[in-house]
C-alpha atoms as a PDB file:
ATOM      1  CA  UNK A   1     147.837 -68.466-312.768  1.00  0.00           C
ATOM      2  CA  UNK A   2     146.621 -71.595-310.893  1.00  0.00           C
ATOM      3  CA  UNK A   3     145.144 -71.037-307.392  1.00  0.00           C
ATOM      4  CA  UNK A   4     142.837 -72.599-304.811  1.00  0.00           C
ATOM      5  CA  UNK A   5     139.296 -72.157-304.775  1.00  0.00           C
ATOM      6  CA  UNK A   6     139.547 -69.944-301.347  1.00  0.00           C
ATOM      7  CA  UNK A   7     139.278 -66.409-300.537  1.00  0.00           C
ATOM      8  CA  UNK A   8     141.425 -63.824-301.374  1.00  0.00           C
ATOM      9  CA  UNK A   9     142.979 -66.403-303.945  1.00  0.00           C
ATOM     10  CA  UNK A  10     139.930 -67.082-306.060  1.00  0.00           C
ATOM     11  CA  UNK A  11     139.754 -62.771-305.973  1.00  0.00           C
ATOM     12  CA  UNK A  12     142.785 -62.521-308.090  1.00  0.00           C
ATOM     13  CA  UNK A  13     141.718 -64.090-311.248  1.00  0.00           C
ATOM     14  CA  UNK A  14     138.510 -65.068-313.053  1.00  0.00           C
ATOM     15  CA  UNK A  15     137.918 -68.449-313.786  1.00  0.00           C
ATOM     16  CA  UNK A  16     139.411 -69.715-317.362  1.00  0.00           C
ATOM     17  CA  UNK A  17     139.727 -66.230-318.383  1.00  0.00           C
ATOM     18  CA  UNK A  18     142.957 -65.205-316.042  1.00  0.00           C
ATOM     19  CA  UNK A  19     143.748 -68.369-314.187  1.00  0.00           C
ATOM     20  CA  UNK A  20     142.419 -71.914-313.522  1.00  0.00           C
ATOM     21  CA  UNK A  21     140.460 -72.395-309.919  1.00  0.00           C
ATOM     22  CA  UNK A  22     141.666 -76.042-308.129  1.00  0.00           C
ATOM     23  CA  UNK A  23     139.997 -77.173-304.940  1.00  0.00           C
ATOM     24  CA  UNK A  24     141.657 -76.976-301.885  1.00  0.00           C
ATOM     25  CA  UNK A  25     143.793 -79.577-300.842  1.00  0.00           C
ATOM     26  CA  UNK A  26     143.681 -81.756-304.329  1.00  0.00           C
ATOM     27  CA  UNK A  27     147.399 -82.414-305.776  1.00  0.00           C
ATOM     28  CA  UNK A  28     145.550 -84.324-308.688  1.00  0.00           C
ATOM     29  CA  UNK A  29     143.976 -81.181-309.390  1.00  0.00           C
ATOM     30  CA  UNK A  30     146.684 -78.970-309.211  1.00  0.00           C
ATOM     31  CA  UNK A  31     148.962 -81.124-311.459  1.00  0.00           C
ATOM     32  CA  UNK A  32     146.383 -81.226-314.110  1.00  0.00           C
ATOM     33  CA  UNK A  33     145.970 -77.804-313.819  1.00  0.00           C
ATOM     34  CA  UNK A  34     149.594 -77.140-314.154  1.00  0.00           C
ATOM     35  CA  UNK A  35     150.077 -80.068-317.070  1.00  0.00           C
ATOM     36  CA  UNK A  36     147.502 -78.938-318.718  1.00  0.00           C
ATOM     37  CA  UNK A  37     148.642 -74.771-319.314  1.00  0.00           C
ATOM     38  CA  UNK A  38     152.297 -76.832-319.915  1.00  0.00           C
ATOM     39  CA  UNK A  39     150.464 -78.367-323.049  1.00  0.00           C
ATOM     40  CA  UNK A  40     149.010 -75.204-324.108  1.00  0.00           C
ATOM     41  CA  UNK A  41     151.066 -72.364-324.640  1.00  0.00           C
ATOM     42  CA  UNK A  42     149.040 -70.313-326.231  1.00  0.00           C
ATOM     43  CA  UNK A  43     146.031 -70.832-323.454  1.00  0.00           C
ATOM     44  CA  UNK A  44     148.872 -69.935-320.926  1.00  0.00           C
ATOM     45  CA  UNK A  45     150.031 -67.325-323.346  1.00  0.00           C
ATOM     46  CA  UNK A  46     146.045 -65.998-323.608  1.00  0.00           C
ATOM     47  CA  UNK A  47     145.549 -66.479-319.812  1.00  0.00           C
ATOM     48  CA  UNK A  48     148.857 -64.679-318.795  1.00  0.00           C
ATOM     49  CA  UNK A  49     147.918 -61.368-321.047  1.00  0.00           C
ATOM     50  CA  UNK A  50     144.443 -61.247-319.347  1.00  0.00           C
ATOM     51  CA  UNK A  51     145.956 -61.747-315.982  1.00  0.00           C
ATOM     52  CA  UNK A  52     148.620 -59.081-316.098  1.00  0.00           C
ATOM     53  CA  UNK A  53     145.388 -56.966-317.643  1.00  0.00           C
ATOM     54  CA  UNK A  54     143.224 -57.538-314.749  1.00  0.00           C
ATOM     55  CA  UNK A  55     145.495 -57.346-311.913  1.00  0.00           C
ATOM     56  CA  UNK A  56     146.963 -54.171-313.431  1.00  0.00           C
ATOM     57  CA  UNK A  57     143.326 -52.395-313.685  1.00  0.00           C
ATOM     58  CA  UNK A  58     142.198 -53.907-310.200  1.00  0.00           C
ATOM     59  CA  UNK A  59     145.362 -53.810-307.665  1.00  0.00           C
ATOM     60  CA  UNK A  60     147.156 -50.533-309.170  1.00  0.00           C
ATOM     61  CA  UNK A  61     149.350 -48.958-306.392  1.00  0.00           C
ATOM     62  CA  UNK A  62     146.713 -46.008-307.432  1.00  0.00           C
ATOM     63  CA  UNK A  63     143.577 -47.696-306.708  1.00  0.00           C
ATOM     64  CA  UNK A  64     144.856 -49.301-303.472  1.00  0.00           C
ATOM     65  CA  UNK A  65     145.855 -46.151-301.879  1.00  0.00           C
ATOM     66  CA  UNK A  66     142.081 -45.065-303.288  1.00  0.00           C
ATOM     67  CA  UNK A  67     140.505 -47.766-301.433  1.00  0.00           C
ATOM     68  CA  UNK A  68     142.404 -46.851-298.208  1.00  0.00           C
ATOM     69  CA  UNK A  69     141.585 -43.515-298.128  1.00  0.00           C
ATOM     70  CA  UNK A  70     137.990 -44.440-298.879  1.00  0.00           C
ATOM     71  CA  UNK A  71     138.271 -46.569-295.670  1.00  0.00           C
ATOM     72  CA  UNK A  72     139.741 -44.391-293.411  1.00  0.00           C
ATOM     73  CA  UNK A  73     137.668 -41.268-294.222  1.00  0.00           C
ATOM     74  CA  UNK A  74     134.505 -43.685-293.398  1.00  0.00           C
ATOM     75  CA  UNK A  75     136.086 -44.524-290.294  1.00  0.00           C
ATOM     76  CA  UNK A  76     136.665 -40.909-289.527  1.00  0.00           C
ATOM     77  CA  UNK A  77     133.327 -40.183-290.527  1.00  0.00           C
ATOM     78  CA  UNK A  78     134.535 -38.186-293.173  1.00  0.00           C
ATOM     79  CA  UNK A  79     133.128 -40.598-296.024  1.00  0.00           C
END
């Protein structure tokens, strides 16, 4: 994954483990971003497993239904 250095985008991976971070608002960035996983499959390959990994573990359906209920029990007063 290649993303913006903002959040809620930055959240989704870690840096050269699961993506590649670009600044906001750089095209030279993004393109050597991009060129650069296109001249390294097995980077992209590497990245790509640890991605799928991590966003499996951290946004489950499971564990975002969790974290609502956590937040509306507190809310209720319940938490």
């Amino acid at each position: 994954m290649v993303t913006t250095d903002v959040p809620g985008c930055r959240d989704t991976i870690e840096p050269d483990v699961t993506g590649v971070l670009v600044p906001v608002k750089s095209t030279p960035s993004l393109a050597d971003a991009l060129q650069a996983l296109i001249e390294e499959p097995e980077r992209r390959m590497r990245m790509g497993k640890a991605s799928r990994e991590l966003l499996e573990r951290a946004f489950s359906i499971d564990r975002i239904v969790e974290q609502h209920l956590a937040i509306y029990k507190e809310l209720l007063g319940n938490g």
